[in-house]
N, C-alpha and C. Protein backbone atom coordinates (compact mmCIF):
# COMPACT_ATOMS: atom_id res chain seq x y z
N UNK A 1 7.08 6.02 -2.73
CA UNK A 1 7.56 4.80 -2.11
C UNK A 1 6.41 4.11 -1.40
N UNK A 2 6.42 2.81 -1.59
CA UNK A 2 5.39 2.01 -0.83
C UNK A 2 6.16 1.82 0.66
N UNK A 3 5.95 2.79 1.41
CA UNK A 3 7.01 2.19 2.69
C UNK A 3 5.81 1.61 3.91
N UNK A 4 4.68 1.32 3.68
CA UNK A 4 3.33 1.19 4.53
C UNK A 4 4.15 -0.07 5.70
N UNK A 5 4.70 -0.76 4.85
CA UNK A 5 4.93 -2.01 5.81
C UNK A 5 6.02 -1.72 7.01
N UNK A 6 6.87 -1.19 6.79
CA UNK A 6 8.48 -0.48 6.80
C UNK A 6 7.61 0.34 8.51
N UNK A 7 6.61 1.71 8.10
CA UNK A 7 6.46 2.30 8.55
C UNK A 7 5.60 1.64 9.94
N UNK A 8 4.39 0.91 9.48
CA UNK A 8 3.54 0.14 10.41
C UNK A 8 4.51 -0.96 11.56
N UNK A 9 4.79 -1.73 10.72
CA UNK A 9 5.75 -1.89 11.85
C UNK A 9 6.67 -1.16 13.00
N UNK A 10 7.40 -0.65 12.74
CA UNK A 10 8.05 0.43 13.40
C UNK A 10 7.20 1.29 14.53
N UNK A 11 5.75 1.55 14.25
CA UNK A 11 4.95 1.88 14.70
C UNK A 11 4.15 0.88 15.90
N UNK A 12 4.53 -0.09 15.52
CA UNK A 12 3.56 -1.35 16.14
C UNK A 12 4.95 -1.45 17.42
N UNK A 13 6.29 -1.77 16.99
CA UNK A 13 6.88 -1.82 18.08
C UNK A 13 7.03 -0.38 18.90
N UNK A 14 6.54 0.70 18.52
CA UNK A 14 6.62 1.46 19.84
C UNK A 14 4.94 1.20 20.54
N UNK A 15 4.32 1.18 19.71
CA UNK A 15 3.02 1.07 20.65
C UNK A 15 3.03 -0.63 21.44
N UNK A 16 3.46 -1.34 20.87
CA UNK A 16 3.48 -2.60 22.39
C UNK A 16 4.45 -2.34 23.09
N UNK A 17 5.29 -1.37 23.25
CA UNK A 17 6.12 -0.70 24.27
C UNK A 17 5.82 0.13 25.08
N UNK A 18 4.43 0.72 24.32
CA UNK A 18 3.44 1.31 25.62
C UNK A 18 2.24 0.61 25.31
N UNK A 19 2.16 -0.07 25.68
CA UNK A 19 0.61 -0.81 25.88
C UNK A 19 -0.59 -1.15 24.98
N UNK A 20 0.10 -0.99 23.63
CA UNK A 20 -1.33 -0.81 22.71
C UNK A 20 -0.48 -1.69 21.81
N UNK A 21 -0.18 -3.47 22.05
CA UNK A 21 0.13 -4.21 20.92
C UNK A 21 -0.95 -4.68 20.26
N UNK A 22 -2.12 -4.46 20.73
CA UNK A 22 -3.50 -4.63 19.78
C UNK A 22 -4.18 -3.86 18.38
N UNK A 23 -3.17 -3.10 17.93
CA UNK A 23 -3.00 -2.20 17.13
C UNK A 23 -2.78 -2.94 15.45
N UNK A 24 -3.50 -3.12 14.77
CA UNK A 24 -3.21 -3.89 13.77
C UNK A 24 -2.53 -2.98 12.26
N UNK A 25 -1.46 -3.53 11.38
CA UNK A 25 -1.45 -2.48 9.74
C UNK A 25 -2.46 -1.97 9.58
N UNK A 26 -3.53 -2.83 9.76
CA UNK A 26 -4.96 -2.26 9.26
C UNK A 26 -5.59 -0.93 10.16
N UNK A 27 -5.16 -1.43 11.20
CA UNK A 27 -5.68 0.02 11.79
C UNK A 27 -4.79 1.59 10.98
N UNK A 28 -3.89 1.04 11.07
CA UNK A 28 -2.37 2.04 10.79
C UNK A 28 -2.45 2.65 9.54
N UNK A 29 -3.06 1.58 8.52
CA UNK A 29 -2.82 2.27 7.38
C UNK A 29 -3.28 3.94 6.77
N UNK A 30 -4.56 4.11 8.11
CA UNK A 30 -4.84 5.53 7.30
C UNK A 30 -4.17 6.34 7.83
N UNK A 31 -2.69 6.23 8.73
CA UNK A 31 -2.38 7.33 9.36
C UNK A 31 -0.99 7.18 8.27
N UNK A 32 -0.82 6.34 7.57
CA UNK A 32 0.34 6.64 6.27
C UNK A 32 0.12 8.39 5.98
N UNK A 33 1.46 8.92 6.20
CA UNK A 33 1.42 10.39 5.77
C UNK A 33 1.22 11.00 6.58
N UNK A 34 0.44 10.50 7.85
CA UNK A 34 0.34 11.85 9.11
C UNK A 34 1.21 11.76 9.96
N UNK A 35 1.57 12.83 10.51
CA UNK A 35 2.60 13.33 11.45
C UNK A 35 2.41 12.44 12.36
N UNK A 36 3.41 11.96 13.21
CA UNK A 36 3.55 10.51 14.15
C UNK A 36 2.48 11.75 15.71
N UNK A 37 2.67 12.70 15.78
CA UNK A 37 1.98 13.03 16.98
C UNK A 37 0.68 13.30 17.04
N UNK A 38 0.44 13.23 15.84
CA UNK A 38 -1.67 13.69 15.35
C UNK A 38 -1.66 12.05 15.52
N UNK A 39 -0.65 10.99 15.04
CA UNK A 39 -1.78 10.06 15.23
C UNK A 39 -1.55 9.47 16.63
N UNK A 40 -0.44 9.52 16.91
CA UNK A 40 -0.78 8.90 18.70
C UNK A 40 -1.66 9.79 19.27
N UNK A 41 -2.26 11.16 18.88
CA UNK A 41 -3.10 11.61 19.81
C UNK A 41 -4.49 11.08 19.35
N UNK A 42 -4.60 10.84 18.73
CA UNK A 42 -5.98 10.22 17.73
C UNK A 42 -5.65 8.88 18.11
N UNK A 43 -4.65 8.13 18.84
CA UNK A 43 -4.71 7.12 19.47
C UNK A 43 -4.92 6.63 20.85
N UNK A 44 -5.26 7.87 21.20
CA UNK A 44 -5.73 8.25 23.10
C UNK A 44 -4.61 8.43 23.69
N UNK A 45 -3.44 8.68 23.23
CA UNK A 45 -1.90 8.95 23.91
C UNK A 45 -1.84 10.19 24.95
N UNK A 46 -1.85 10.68 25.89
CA UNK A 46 -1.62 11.90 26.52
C UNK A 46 -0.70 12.37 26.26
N UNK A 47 -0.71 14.17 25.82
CA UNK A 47 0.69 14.64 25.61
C UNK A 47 2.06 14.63 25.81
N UNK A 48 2.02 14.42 27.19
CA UNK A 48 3.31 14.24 27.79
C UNK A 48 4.07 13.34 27.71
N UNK A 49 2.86 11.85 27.15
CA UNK A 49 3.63 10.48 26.55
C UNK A 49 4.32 10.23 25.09
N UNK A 50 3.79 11.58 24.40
CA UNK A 50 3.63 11.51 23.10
C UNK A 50 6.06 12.13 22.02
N UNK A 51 6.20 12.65 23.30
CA UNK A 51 7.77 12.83 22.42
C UNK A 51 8.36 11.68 22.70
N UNK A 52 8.87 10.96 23.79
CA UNK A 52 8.97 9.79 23.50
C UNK A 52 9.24 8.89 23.10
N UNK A 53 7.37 8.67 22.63
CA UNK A 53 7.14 7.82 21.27
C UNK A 53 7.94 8.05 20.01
N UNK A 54 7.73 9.05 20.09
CA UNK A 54 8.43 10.00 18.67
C UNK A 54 9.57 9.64 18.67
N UNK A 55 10.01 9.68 19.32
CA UNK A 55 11.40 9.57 19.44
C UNK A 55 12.15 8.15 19.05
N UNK A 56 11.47 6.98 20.30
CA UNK A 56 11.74 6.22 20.26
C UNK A 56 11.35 5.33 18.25
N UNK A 57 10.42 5.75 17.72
CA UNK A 57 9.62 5.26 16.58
C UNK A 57 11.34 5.95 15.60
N UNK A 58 12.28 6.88 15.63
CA UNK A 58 13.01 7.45 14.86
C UNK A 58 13.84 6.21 15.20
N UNK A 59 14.27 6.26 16.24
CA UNK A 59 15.51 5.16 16.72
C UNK A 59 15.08 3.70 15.98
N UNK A 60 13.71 3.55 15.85
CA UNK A 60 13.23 1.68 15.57
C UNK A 60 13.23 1.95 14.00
N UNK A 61 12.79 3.14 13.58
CA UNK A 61 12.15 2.64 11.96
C UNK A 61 13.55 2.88 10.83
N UNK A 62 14.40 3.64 11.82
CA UNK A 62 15.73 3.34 10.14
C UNK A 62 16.50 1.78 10.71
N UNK A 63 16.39 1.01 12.11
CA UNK A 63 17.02 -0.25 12.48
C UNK A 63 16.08 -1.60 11.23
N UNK A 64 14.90 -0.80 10.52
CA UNK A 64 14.62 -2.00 9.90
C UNK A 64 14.85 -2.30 8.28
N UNK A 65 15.91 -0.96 8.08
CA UNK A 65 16.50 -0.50 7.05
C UNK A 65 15.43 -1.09 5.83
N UNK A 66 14.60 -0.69 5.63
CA UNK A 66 13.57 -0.21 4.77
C UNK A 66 13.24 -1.92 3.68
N UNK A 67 13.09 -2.52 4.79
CA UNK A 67 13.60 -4.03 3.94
C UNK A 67 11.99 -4.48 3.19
N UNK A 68 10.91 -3.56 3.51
CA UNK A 68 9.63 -4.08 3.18
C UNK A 68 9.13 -3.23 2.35
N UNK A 69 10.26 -1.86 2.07
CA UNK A 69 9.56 -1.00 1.38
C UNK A 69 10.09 -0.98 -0.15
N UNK A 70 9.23 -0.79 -1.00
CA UNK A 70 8.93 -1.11 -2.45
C UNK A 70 8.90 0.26 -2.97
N UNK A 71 9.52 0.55 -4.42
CA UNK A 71 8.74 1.74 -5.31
C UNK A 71 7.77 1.00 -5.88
N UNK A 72 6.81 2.26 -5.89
CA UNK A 72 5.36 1.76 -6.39
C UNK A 72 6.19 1.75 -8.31
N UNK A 73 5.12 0.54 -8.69
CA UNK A 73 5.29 0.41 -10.17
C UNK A 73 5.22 1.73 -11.09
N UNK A 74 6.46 2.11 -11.97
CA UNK A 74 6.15 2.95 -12.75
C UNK A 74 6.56 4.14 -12.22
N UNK A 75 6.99 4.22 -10.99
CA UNK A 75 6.82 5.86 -10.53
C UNK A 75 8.83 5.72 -10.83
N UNK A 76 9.87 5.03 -10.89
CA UNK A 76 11.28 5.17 -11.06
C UNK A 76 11.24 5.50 -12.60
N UNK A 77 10.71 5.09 -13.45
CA UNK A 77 10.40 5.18 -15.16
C UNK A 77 9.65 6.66 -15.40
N UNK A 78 8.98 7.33 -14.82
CA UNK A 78 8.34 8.37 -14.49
C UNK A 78 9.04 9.81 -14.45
N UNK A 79 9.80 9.48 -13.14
CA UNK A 79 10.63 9.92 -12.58
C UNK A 79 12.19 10.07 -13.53
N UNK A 80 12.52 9.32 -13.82
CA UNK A 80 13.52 9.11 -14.98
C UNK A 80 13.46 10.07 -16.32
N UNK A 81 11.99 9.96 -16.91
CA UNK A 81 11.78 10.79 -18.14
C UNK A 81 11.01 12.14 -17.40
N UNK A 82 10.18 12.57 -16.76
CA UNK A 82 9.88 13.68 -16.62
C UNK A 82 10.46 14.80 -16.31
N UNK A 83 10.21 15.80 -17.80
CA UNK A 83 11.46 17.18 -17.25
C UNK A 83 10.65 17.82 -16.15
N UNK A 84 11.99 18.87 -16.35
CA UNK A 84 11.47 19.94 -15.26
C UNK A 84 12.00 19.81 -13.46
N UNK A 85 12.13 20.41 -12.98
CA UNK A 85 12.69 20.25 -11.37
C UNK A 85 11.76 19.17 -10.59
N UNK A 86 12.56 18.43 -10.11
CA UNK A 86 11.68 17.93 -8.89
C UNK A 86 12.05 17.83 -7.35
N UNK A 87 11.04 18.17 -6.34
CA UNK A 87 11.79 17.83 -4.99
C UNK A 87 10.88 17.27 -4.36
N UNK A 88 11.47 16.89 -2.98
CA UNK A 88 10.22 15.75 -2.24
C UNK A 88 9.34 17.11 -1.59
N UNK A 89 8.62 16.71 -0.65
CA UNK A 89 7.96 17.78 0.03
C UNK A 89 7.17 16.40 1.36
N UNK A 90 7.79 15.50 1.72
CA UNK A 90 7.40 14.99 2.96
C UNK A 90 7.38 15.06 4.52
N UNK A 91 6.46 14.24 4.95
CA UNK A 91 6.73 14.18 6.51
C UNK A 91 7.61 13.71 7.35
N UNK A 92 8.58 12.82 6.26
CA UNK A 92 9.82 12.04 7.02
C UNK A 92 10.32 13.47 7.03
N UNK A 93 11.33 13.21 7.52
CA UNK A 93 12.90 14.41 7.93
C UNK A 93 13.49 14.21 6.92
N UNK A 94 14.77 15.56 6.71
CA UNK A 94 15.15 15.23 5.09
C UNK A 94 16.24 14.46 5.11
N UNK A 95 16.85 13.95 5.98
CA UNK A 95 17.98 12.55 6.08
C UNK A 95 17.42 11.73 6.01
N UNK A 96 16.06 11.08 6.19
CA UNK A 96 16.03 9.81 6.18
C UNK A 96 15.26 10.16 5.15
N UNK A 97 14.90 11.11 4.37
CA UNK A 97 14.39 10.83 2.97
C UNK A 97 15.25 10.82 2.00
N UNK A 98 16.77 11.37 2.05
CA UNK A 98 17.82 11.35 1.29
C UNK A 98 18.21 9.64 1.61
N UNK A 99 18.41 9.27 2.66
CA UNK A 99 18.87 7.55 2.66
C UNK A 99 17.85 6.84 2.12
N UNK A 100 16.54 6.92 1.68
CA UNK A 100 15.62 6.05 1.55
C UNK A 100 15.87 5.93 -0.11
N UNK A 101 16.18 7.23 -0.60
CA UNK A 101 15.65 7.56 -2.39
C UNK A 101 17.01 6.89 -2.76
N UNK A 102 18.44 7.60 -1.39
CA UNK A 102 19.52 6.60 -1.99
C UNK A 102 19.47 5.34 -2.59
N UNK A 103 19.03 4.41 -1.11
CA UNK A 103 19.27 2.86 -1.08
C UNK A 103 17.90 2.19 -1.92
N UNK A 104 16.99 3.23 -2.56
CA UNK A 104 16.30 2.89 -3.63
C UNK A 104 17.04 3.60 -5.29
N UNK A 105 17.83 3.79 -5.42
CA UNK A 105 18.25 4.27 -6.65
C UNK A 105 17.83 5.50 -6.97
N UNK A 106 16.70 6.05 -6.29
CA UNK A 106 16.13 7.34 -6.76
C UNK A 106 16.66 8.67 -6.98
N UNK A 107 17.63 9.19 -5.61
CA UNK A 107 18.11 10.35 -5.59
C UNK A 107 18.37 10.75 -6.51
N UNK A 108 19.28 10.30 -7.97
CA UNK A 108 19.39 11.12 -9.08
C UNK A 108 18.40 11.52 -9.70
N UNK A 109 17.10 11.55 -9.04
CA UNK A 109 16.04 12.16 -10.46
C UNK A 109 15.79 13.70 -9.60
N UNK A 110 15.97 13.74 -8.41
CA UNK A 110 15.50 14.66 -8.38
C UNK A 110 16.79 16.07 -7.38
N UNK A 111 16.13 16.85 -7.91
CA UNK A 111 17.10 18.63 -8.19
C UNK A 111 17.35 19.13 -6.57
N UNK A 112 16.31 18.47 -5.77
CA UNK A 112 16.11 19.08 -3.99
C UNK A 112 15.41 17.85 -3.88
N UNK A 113 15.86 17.46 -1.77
CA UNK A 113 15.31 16.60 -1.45
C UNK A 113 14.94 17.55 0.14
N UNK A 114 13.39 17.68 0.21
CA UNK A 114 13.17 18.30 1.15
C UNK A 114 11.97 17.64 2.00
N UNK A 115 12.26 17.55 3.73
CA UNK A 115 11.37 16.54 4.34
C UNK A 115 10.73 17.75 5.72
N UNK A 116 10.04 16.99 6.50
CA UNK A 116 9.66 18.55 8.13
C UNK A 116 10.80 18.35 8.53
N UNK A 117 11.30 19.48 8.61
CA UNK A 117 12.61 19.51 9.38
C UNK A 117 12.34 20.71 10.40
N UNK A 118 11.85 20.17 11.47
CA UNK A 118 11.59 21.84 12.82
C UNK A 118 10.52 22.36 12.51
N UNK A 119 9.40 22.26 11.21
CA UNK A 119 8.35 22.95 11.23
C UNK A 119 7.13 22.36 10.95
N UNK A 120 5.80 22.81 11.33
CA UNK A 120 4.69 21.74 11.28
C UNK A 120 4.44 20.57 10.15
N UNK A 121 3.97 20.25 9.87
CA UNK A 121 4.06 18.60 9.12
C UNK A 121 2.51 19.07 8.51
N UNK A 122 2.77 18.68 6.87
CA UNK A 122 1.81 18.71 6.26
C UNK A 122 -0.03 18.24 6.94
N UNK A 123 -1.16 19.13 7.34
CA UNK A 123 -1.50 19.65 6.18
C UNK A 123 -1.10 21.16 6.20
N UNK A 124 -0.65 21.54 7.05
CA UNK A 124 0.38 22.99 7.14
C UNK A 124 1.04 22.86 5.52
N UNK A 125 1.16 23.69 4.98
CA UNK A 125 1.67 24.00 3.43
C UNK A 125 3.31 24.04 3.79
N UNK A 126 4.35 24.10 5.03
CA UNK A 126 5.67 24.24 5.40
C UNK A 126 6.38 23.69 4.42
N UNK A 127 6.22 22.14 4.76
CA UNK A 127 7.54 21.52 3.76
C UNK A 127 7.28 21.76 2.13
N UNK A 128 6.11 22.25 1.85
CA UNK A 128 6.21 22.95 -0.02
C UNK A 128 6.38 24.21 -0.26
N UNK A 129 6.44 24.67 0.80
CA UNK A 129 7.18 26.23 0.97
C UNK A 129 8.25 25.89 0.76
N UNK A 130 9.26 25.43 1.38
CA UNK A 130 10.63 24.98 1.41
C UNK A 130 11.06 24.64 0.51
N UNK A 131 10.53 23.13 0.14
CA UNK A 131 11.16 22.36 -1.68
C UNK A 131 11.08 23.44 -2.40
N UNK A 132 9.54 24.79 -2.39
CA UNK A 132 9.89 25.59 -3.88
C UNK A 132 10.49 26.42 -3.39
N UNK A 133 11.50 26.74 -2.04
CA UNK A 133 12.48 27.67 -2.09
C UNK A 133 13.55 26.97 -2.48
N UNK A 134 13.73 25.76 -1.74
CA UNK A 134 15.18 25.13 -2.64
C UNK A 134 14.79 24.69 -3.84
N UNK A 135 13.59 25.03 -4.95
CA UNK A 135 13.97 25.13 -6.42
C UNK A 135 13.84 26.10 -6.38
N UNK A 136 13.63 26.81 -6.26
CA UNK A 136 13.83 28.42 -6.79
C UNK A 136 12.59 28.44 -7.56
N UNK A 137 11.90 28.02 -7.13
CA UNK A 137 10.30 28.14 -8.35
C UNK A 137 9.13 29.11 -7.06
N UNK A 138 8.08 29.15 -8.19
CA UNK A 138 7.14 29.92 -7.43
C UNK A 138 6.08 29.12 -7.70
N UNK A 139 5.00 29.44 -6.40
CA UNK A 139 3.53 28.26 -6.66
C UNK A 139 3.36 28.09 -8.55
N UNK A 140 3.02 29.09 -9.11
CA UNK A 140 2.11 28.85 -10.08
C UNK A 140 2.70 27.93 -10.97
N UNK A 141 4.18 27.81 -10.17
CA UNK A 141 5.02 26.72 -11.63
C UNK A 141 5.19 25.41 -10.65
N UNK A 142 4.26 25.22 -10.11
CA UNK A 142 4.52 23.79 -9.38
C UNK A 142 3.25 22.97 -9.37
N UNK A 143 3.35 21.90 -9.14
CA UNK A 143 2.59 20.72 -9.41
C UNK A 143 2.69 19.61 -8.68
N UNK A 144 1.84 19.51 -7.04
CA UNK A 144 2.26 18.74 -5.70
C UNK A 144 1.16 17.04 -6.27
N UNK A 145 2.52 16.00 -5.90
CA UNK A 145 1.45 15.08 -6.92
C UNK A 145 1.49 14.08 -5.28
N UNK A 146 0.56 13.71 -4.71
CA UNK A 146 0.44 13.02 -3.73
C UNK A 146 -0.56 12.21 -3.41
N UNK A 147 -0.98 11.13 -2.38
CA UNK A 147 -1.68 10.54 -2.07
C UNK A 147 -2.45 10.26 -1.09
N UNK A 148 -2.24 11.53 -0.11
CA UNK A 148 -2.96 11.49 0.63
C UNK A 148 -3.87 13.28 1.04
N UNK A 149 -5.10 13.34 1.61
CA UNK A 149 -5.53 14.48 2.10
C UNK A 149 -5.12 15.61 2.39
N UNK A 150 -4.04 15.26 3.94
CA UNK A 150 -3.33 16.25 3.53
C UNK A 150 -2.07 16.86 2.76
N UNK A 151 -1.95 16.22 1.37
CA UNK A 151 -1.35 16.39 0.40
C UNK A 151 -2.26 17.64 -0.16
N UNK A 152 -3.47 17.00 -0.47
CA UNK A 152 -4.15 18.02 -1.17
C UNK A 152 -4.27 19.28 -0.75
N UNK A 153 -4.48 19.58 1.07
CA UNK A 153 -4.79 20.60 1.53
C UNK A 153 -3.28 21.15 1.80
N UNK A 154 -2.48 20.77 1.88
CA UNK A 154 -1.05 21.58 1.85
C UNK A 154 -0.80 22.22 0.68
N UNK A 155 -1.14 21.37 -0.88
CA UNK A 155 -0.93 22.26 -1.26
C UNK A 155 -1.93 23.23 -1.71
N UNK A 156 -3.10 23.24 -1.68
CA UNK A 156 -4.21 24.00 -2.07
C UNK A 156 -3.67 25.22 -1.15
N UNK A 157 -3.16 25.07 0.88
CA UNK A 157 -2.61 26.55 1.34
C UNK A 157 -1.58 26.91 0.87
N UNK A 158 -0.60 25.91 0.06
CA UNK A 158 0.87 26.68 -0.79
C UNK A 158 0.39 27.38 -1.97
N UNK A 159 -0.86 27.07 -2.76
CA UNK A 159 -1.22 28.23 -3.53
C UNK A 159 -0.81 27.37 -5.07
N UNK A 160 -0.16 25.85 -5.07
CA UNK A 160 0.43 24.95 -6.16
C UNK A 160 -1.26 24.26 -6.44
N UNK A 161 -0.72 23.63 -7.68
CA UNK A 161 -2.07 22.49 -8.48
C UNK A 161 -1.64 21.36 -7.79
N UNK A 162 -2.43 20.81 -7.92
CA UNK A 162 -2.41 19.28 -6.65
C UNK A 162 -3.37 18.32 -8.27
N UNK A 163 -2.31 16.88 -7.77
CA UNK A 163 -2.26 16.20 -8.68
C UNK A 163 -2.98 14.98 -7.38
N UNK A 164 -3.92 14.25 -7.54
CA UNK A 164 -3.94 13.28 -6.61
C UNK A 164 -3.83 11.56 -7.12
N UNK A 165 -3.21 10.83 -6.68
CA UNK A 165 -2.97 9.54 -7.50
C UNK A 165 -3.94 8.72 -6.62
N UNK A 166 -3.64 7.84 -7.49
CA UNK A 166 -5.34 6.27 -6.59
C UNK A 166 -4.10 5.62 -6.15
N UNK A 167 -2.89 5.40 -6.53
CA UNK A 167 -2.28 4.15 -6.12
C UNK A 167 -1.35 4.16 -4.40
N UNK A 168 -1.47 5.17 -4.14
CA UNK A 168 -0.93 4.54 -2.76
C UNK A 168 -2.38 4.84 -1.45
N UNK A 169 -1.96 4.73 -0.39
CA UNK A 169 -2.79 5.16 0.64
C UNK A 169 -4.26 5.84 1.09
N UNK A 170 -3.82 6.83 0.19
CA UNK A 170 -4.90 7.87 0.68
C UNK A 170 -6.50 7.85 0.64
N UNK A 171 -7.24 7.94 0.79
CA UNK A 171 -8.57 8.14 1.20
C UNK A 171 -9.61 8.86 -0.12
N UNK A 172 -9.41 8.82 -1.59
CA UNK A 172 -9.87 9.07 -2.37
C UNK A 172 -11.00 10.19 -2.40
N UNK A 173 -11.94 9.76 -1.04
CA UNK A 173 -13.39 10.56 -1.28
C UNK A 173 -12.44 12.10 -0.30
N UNK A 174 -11.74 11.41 0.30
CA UNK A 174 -11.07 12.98 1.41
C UNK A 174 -10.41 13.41 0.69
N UNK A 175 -9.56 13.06 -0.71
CA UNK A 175 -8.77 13.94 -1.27
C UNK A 175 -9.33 14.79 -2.10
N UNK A 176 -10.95 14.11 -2.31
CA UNK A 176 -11.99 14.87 -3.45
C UNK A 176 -12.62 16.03 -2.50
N UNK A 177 -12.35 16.15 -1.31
CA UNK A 177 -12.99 17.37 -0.55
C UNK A 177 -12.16 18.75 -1.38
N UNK A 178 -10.54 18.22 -1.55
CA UNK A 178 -10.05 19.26 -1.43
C UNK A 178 -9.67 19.75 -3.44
N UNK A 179 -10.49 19.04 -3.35
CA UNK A 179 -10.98 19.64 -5.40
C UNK A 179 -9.48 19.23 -6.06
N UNK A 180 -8.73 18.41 -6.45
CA UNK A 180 -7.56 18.19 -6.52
C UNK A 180 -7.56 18.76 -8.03
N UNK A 181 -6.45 19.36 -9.15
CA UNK A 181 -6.93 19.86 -10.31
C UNK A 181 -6.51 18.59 -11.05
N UNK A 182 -6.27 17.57 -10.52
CA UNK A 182 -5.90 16.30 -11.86
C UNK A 182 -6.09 15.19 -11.10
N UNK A 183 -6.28 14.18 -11.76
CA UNK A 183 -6.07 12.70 -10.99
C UNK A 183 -5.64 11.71 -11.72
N UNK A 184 -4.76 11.05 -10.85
CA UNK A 184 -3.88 9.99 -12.15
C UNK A 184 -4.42 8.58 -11.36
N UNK A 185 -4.23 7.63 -12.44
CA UNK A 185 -4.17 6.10 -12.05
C UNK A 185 -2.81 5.14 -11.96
N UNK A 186 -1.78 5.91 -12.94
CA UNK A 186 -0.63 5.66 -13.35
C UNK A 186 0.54 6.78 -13.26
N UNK A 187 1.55 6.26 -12.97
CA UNK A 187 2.33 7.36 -13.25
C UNK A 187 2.86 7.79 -14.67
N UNK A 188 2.16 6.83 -15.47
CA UNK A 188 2.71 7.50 -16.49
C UNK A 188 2.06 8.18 -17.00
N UNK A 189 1.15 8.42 -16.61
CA UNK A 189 0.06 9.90 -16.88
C UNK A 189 0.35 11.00 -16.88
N UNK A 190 1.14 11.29 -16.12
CA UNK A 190 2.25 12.50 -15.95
C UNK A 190 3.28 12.53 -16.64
N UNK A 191 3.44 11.74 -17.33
CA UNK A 191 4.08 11.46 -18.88
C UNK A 191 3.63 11.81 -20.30
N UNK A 192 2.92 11.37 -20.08
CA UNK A 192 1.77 11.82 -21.41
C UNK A 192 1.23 12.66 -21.27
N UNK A 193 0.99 13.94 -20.09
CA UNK A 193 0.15 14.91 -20.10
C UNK A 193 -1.10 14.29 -19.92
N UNK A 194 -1.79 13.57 -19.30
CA UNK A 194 -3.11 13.07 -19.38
C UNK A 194 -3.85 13.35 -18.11
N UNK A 195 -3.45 14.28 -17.61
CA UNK A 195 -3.90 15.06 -16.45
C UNK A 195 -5.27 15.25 -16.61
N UNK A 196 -5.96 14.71 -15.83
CA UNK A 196 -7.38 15.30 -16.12
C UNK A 196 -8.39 15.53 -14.67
């Protein structure tokens, strides 16, 4: 999901609620994918200010009912024909990743929908522990396809092949730290087997 806009915002109104409306998308965009408390602390936030935020950012970002967020091209057509199990493995929570795939048509493609629910937030390997317990699969039969860093390094500690894509967010030269075993441009690459 392209939810960058959806998310930045949401983000922007808790930080001019504490003092930092000087905060631009552009600043925001590289924290797409990181846990909301790594980046207010990487935003000079003091701990004690930091649940809160959190908190308050849950209450603002489903009130803007996802009106800016887009599926990236190709990934519903993708998703549609590719066998085999699929589940999420994100940093949202797994309710608001079940309402998001809803009110995008998605939920039927995939077998488990699993988000951090109570345990550390990717690049911790947690939430792909989980999705391959609710498939019932084991690392060597899984294949974590993501776009950001710590995508790669979650799953490189789950022990899965890491697929890294160019088209959303992530930081390309940081996802190449973590040796990714494929890289796509398209999703339909993962269609054709063109993993390379």
């Amino acid at each position: 999901m392209d939810s960058a806009r959806d998310i930045c915002a949401a983000i922007k109104i808790v930080l001019a609620a504490n003092g930092r409306p000087e905060v631009t998308d552009a600043d925001l965009l590289r924290y797409i994918g990181v846990h909301l408390l790594d980046m207010f602390v990487d935003l000079g936030f003091e701990a004690g200010r930091i649940d809160p935020m959190i908190a308050h950012y849950r209450r603002v970002y489903p009130e803007l009912k996802h009106a800016r967020t887009r599926v990236f091209p190709g990934v519903a057509e993708m998703l549609e024909t590719l066998g085999g199990k699929k589940s999420t493995a994100t940093t949202k929570g797994t309710p608001m990743t079940r309402a998001v795939l809803e009110q995008f048509g998605l939920i039927q493609y995939f077998d488990h929908v699993q988000g951090t629910d109570g345990f550390p937030a990717k690049p911790e390997p947690d939430v792909i522990v989980a999705a391959m317990r609710g498939l019932g699969a084991r690392p060597e039969e899984c294949l974590l396809v993501g776009d950001a860093p710590a995508d790669m390094e979650a799953g490189r500690r789950a022990g899965v092949r890491t697929c890294a894509v160019r088209w959303g967010y992530g930081d390309s030269r940081e996802m190449a730290r973590w040796e990714p075993d494929y890289w796509i441009d398209d999703p339909k690459e993962l269609l054709q087997g063109d993993l390379r």
